[in-house]
C-alpha atoms as a PDB file:
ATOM      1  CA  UNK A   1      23.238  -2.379   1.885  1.00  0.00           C
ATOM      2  CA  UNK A   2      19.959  -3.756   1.840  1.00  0.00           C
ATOM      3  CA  UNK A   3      20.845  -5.672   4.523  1.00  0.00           C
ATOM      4  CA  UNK A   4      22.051  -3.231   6.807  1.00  0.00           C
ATOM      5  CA  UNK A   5      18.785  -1.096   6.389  1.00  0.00           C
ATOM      6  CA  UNK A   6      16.784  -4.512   7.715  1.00  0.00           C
ATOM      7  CA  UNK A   7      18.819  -4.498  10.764  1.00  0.00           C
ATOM      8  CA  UNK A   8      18.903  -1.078  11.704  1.00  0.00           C
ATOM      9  CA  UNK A   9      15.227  -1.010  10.805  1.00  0.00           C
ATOM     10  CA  UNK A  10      14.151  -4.146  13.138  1.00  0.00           C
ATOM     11  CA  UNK A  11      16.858  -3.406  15.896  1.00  0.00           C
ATOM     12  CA  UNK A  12      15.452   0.493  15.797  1.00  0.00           C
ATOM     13  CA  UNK A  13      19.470   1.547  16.031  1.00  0.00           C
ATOM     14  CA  UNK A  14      20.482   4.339  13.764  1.00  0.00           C
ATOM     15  CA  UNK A  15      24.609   3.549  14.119  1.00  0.00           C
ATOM     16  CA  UNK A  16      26.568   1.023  13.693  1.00  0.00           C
ATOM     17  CA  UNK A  17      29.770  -0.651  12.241  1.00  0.00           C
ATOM     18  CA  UNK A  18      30.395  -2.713   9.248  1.00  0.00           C
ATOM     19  CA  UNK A  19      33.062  -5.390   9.287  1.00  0.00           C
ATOM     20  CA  UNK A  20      34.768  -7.151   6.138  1.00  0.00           C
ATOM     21  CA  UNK A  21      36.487 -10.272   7.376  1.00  0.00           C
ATOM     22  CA  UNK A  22      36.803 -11.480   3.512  1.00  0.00           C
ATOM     23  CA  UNK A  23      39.440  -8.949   2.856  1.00  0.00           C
ATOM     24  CA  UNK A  24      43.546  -9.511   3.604  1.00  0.00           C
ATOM     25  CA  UNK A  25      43.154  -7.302   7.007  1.00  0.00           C
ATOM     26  CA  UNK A  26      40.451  -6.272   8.016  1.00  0.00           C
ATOM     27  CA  UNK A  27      37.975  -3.549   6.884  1.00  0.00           C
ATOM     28  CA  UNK A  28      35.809  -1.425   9.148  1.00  0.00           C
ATOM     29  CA  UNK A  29      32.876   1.358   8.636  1.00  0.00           C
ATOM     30  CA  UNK A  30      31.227   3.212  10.789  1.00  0.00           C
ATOM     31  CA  UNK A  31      27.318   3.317   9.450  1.00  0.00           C
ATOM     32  CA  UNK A  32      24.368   5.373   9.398  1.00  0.00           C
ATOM     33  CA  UNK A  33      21.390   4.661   8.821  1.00  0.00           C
ATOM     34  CA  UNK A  34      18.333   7.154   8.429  1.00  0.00           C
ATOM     35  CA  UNK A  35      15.058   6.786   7.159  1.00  0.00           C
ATOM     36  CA  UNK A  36      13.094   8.996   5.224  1.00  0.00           C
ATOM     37  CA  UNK A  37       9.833  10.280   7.098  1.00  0.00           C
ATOM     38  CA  UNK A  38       6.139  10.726   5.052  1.00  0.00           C
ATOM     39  CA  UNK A  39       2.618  11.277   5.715  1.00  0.00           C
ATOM     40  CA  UNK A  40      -0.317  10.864   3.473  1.00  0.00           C
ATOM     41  CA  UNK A  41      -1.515  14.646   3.159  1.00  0.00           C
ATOM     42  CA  UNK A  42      -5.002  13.292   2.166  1.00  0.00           C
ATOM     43  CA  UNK A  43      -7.032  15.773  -0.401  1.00  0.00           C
ATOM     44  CA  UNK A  44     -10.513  16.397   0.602  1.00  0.00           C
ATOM     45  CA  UNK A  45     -12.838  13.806  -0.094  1.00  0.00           C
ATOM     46  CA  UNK A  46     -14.683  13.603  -3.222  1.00  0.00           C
ATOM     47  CA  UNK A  47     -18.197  13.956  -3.645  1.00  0.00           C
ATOM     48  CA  UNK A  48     -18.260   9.691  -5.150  1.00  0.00           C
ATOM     49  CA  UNK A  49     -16.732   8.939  -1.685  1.00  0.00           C
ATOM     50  CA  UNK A  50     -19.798   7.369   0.092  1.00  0.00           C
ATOM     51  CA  UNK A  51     -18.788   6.544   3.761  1.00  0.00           C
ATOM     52  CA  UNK A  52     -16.131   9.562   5.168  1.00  0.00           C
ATOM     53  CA  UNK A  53     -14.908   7.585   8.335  1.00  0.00           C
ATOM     54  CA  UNK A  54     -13.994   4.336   6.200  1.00  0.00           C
ATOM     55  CA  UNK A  55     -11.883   6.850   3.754  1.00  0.00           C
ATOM     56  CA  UNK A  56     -10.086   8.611   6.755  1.00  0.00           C
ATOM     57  CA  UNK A  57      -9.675   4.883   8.503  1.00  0.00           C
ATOM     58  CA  UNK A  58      -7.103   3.609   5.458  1.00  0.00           C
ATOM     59  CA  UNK A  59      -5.418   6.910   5.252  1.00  0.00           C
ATOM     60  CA  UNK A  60      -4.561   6.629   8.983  1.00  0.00           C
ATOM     61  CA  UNK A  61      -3.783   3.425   8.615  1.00  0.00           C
ATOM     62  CA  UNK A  62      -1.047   4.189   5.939  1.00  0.00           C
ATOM     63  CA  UNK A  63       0.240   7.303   8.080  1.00  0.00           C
ATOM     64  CA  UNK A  64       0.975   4.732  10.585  1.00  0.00           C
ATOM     65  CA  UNK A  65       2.480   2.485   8.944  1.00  0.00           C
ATOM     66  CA  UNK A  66       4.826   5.565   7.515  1.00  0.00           C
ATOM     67  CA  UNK A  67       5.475   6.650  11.190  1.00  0.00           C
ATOM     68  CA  UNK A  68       6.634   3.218  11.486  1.00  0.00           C
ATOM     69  CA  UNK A  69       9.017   2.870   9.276  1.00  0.00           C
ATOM     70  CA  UNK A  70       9.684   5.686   6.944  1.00  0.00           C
ATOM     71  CA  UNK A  71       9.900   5.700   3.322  1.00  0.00           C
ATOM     72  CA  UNK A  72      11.848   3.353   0.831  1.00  0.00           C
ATOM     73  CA  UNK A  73      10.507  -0.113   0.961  1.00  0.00           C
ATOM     74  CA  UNK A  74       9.353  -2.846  -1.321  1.00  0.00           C
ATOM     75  CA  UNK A  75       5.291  -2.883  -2.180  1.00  0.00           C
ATOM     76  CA  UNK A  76       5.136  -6.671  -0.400  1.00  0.00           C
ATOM     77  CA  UNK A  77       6.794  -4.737   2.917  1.00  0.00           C
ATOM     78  CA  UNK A  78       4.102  -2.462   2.607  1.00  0.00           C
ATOM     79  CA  UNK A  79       1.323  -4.479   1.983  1.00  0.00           C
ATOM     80  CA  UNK A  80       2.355  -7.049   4.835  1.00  0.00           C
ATOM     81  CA  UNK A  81       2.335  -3.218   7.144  1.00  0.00           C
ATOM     82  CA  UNK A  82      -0.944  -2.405   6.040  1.00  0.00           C
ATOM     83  CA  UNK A  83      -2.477  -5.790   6.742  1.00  0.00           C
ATOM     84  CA  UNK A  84      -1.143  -6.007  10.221  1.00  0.00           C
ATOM     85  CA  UNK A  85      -2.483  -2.319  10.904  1.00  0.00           C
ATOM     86  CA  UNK A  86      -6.349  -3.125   9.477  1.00  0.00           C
ATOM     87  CA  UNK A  87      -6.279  -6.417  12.375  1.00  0.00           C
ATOM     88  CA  UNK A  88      -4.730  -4.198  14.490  1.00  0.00           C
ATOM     89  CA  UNK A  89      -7.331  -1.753  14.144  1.00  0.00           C
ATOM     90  CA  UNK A  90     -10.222  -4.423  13.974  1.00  0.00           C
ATOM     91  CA  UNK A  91     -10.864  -3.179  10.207  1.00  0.00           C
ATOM     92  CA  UNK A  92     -12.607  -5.634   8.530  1.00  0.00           C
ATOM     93  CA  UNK A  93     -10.757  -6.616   5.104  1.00  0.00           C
ATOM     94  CA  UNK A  94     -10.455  -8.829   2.545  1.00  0.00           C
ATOM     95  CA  UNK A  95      -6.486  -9.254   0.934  1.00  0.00           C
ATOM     96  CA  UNK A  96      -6.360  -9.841  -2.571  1.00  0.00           C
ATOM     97  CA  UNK A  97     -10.173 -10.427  -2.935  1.00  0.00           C
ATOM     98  CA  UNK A  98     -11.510 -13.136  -5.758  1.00  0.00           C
ATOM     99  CA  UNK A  99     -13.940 -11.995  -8.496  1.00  0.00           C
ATOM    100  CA  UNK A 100     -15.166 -14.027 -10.921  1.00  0.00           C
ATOM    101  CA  UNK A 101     -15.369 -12.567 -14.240  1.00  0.00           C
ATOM    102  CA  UNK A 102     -17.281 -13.404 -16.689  1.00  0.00           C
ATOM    103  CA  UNK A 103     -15.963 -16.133 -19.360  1.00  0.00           C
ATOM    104  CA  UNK A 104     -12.912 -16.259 -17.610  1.00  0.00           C
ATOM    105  CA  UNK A 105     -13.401 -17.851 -13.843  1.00  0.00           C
ATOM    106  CA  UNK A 106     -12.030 -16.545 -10.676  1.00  0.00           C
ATOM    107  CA  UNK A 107      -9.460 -14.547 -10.531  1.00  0.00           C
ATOM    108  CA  UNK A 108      -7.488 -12.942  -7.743  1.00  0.00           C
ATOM    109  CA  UNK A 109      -7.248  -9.148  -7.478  1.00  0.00           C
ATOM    110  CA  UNK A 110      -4.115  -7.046  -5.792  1.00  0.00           C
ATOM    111  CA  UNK A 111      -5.649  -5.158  -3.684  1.00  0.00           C
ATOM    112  CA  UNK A 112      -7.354  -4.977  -0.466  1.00  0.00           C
ATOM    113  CA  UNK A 113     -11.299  -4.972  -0.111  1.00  0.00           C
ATOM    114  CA  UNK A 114     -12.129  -3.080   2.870  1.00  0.00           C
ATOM    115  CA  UNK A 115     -15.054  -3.351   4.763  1.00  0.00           C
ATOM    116  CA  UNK A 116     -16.918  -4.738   1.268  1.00  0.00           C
ATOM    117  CA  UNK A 117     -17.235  -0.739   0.983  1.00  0.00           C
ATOM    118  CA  UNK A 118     -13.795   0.516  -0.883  1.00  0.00           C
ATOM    119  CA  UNK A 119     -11.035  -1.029  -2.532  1.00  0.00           C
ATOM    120  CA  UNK A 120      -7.314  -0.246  -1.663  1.00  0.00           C
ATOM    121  CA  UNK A 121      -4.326  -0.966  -3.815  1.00  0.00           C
ATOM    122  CA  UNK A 122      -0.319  -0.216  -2.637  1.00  0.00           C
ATOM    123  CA  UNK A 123       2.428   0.574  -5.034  1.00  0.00           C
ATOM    124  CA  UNK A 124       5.815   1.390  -3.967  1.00  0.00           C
ATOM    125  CA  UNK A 125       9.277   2.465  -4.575  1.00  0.00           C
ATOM    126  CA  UNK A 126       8.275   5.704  -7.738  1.00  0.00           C
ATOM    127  CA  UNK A 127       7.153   8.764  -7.336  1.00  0.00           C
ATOM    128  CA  UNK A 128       3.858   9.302  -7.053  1.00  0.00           C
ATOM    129  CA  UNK A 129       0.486   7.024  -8.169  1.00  0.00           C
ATOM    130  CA  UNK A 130       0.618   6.875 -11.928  1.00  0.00           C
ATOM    131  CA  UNK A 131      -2.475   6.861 -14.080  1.00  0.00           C
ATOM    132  CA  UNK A 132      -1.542   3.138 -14.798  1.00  0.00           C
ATOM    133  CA  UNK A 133      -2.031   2.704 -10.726  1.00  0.00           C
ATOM    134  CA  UNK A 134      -5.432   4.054 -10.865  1.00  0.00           C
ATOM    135  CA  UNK A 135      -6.396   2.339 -13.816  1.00  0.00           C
ATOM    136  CA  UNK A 136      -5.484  -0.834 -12.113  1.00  0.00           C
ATOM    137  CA  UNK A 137      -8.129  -0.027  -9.011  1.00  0.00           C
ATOM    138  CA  UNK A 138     -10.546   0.988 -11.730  1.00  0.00           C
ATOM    139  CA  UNK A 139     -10.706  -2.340 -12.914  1.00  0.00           C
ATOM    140  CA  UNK A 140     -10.630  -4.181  -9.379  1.00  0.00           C
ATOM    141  CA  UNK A 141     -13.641  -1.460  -8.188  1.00  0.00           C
ATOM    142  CA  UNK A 142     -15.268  -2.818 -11.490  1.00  0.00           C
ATOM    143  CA  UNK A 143     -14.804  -6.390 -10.958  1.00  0.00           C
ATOM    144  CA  UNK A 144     -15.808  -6.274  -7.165  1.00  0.00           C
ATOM    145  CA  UNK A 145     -18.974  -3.736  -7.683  1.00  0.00           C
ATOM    146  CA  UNK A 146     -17.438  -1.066  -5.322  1.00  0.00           C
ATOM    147  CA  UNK A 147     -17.973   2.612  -5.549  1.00  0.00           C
ATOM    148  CA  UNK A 148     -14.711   3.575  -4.883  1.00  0.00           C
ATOM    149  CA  UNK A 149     -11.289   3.023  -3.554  1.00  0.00           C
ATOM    150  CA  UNK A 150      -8.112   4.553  -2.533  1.00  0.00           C
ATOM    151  CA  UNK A 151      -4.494   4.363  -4.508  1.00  0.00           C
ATOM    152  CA  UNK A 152      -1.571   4.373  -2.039  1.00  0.00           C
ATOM    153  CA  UNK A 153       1.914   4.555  -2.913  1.00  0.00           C
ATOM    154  CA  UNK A 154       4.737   4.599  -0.431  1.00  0.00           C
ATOM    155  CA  UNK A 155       7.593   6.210  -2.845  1.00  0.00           C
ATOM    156  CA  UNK A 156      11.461   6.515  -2.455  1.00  0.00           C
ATOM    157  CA  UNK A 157      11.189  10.042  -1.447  1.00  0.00           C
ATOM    158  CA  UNK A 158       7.205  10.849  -0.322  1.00  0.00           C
ATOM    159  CA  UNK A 159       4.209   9.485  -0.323  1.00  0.00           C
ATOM    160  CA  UNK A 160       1.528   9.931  -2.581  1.00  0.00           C
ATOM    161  CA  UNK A 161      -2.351   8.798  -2.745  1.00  0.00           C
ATOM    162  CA  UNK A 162      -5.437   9.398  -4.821  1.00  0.00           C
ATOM    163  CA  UNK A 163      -9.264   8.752  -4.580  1.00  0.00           C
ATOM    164  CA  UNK A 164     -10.554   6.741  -7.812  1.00  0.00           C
ATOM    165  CA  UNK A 165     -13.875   6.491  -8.518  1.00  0.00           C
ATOM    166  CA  UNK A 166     -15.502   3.298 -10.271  1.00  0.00           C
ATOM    167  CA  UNK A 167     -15.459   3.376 -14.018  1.00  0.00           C
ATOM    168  CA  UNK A 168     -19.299   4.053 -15.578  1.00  0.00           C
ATOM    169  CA  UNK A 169     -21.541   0.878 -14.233  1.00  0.00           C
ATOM    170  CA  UNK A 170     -23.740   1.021 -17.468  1.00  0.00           C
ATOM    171  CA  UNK A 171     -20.274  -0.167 -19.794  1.00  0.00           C
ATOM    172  CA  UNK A 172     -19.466  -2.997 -17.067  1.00  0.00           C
ATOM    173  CA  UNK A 173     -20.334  -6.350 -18.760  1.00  0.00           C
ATOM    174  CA  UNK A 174     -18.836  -8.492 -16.105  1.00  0.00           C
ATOM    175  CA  UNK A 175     -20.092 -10.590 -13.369  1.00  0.00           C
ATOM    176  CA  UNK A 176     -18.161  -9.926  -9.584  1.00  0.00           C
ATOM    177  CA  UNK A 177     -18.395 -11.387  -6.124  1.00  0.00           C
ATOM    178  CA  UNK A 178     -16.782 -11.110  -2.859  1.00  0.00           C
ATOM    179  CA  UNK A 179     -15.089 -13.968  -1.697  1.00  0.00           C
END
């Protein structure tokens, strides 16, 4: 199945026919294949949200990429969509960025850095961004000393995103840098 949704995907053909040859005679079906169409209804931007035209920049990005494709893919599909649409925008970004933390060494983060201004992090496949999902870019805003960032998840049936805000910079005891 999986298979068939690559090629119809990549080949942009919506029909097609399935043939068994491992059977005793020969089994046929006649295919369709339909993707599922989103868009990132973005909320209005929160007052933490420090540069408006960098925010609406990723969330076009992603609404692209959906356009593209539709809905229903793996989180390394996605990411691998994302990155080609920042070059092909001339965004500048940083994939999986290193911060060092303190005690610990380097360590690499899964998210994107963009424009050292916002942090970006995909999830795919669920429903919606959990509070485990923005947790997660709380800690890589932390570690890389951004103000904020952007949760996108490309789910089975819609897509779903949330501004996060970095967690309180008095508590943060660790050391970050952009690599």
């Amino acid at each position: 199945l999986e298979f068939r949704r690559v090629l119809f995907r990549s080949w942009r053909i919506n029909t097609g026919m399935l043939f068994d040859f491992g059977k005793a005679s020969l089994l046929q079906k006649r295919v369709i294949y339909s993707s599922k169409a989103g868009e990132f209804f973005a909320p209005p931007l929160p007052d933490f949200v420090d540069d408006e035209p960098v925010a609406r920049t990723i969330v076009e990005c992603a609404n692209t990429c959906l356009r593209a494709i539709g809905l229903g893919h793996r989180e390394s599909t996605w990411t691998g969509l994302m990155t080609a649409s920042f070059r092909a925008d001339g965004i500048p970004f940083v994939t999986n960025p290193v911060a060092t933390i303190a005690r610990h060494g380097p360590a690499a983060l899964r998210c994107f850095v963009i424009d050292r201004k916002a942090a970006v992090t995909v999830t795919a496949l669920g429903t919606e961004v959990s509070a485990m999902d923005r947790a997660h870019l709380q800690t890589c805003l932390r570690w890389l000393d951004l103000p904020w960032g952007i949760a996108l998840h490309f789910g089975k049936e819609h897509a779903d995103m949330k501004y996060v805000t970095a967690p309180d910079r008095k508590s943060t005891r660790l050391n970050s840098s952009h690599t």
